[in-house]
C-alpha atoms as a PDB file:
ATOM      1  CA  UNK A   1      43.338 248.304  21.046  1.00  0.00           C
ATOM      2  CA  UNK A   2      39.921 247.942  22.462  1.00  0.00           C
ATOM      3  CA  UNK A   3      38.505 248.989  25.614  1.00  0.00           C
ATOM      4  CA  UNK A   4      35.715 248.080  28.070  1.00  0.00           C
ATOM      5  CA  UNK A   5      34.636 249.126  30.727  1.00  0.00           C
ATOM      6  CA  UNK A   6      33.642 246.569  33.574  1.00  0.00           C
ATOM      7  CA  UNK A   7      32.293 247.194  37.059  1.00  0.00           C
ATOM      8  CA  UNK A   8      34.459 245.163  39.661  1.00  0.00           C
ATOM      9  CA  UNK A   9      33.617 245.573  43.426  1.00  0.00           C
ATOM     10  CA  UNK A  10      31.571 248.593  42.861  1.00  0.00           C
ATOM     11  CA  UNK A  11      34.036 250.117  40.826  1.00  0.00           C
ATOM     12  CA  UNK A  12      34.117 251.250  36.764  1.00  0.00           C
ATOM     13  CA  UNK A  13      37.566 250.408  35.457  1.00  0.00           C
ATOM     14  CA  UNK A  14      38.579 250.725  31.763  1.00  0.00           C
ATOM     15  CA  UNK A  15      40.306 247.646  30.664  1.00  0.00           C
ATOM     16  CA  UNK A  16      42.745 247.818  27.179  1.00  0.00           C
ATOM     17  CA  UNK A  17      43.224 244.457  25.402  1.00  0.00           C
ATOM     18  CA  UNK A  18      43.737 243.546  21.480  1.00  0.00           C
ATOM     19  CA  UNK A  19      40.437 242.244  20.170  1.00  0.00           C
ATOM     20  CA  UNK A  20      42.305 238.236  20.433  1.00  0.00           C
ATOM     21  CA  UNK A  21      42.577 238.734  24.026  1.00  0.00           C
ATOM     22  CA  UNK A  22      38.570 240.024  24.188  1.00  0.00           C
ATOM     23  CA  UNK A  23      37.287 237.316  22.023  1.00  0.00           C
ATOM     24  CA  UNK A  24      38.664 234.269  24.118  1.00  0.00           C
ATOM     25  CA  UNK A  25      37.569 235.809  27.484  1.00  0.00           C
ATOM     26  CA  UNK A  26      34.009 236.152  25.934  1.00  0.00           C
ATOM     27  CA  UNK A  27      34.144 232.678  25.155  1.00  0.00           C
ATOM     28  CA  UNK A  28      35.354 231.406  28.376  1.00  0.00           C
ATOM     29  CA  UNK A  29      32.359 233.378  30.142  1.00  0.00           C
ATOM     30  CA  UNK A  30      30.323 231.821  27.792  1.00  0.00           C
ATOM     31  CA  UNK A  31      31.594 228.033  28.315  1.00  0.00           C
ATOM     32  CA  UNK A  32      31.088 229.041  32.352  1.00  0.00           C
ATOM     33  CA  UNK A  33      28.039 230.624  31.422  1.00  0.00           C
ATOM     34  CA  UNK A  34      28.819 233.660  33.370  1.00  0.00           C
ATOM     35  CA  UNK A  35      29.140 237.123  32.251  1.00  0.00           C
ATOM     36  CA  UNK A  36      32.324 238.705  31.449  1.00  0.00           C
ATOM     37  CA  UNK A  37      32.095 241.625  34.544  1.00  0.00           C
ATOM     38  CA  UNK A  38      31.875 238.440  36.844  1.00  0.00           C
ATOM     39  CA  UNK A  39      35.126 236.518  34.728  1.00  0.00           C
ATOM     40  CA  UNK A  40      36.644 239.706  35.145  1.00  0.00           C
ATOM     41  CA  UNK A  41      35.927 239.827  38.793  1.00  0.00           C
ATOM     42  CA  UNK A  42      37.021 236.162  39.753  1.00  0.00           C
ATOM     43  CA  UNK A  43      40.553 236.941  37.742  1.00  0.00           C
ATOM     44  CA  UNK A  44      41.170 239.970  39.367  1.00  0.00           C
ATOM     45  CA  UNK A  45      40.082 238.189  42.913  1.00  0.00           C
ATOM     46  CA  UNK A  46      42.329 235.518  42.174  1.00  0.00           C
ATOM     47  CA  UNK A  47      45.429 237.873  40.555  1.00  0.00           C
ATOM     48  CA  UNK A  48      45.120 239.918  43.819  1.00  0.00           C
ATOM     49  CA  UNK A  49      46.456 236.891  45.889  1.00  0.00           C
ATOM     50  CA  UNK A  50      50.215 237.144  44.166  1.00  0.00           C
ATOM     51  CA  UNK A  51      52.625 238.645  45.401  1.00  0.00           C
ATOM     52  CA  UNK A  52      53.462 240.797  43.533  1.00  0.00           C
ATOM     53  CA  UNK A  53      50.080 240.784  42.021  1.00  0.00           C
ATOM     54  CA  UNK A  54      50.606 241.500  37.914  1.00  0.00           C
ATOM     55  CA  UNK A  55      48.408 244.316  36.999  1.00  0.00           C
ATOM     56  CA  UNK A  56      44.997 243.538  35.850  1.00  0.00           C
ATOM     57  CA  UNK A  57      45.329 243.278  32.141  1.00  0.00           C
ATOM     58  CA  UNK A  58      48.560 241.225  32.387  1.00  0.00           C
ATOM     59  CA  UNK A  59      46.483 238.780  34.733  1.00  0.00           C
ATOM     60  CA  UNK A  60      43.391 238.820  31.842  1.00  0.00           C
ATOM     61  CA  UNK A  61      45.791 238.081  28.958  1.00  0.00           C
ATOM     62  CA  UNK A  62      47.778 235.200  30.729  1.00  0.00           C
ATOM     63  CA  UNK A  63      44.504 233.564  31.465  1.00  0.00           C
ATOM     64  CA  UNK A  64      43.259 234.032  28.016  1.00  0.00           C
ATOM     65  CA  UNK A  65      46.612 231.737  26.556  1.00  0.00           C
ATOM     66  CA  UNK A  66      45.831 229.351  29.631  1.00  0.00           C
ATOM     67  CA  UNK A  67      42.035 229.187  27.933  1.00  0.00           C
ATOM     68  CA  UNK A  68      43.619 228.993  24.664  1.00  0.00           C
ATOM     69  CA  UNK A  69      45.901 226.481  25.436  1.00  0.00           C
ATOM     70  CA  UNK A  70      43.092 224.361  26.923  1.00  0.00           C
ATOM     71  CA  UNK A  71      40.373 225.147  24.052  1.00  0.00           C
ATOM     72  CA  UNK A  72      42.546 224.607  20.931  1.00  0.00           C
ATOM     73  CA  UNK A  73      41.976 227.859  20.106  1.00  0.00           C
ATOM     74  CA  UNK A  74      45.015 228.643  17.190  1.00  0.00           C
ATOM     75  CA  UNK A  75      45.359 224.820  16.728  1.00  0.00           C
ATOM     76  CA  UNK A  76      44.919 224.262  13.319  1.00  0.00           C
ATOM     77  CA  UNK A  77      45.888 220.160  11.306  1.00  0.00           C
ATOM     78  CA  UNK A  78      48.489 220.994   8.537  1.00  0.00           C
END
């Protein structure tokens, strides 16, 4: 499983998520034309706000199947 690392809030973190996962939320920073720290960032911002907040790579890989879902992405005519 890969890793990153991404600087949120001043901080290094080292973020674990199959190479599916990585690929849509480069895309989505893309289409927002954004980088990925700063996608990162605003997830984490907005996962923070639950209660109980999920941890951070739960909240990147349920907003990667919400981008999915949205995109297409896996949607393929028989």
């Amino acid at each position: 499983m890969p890793k990153r690392s991404i600087t949120i809030k001043g901080h290094r973190t080292s973020i674990a998520l199959e190479k599916e996962f990585w690929s849509v939320l480069d895309a989505a920073a893309e289409r927002r034309r954004v980088s990925l720290p700063r996608l990162v960032a605003e997830i984490d911002k907005s996962r923070l706000k639950k209660t109980p907040p999920p941890g951070l790579a739960s909240a990147l890989r349920i907003f990667a199947l919400s981008e999915a879902g949205r995109s297409g992405v896996g949607d393929e005519a028989d």
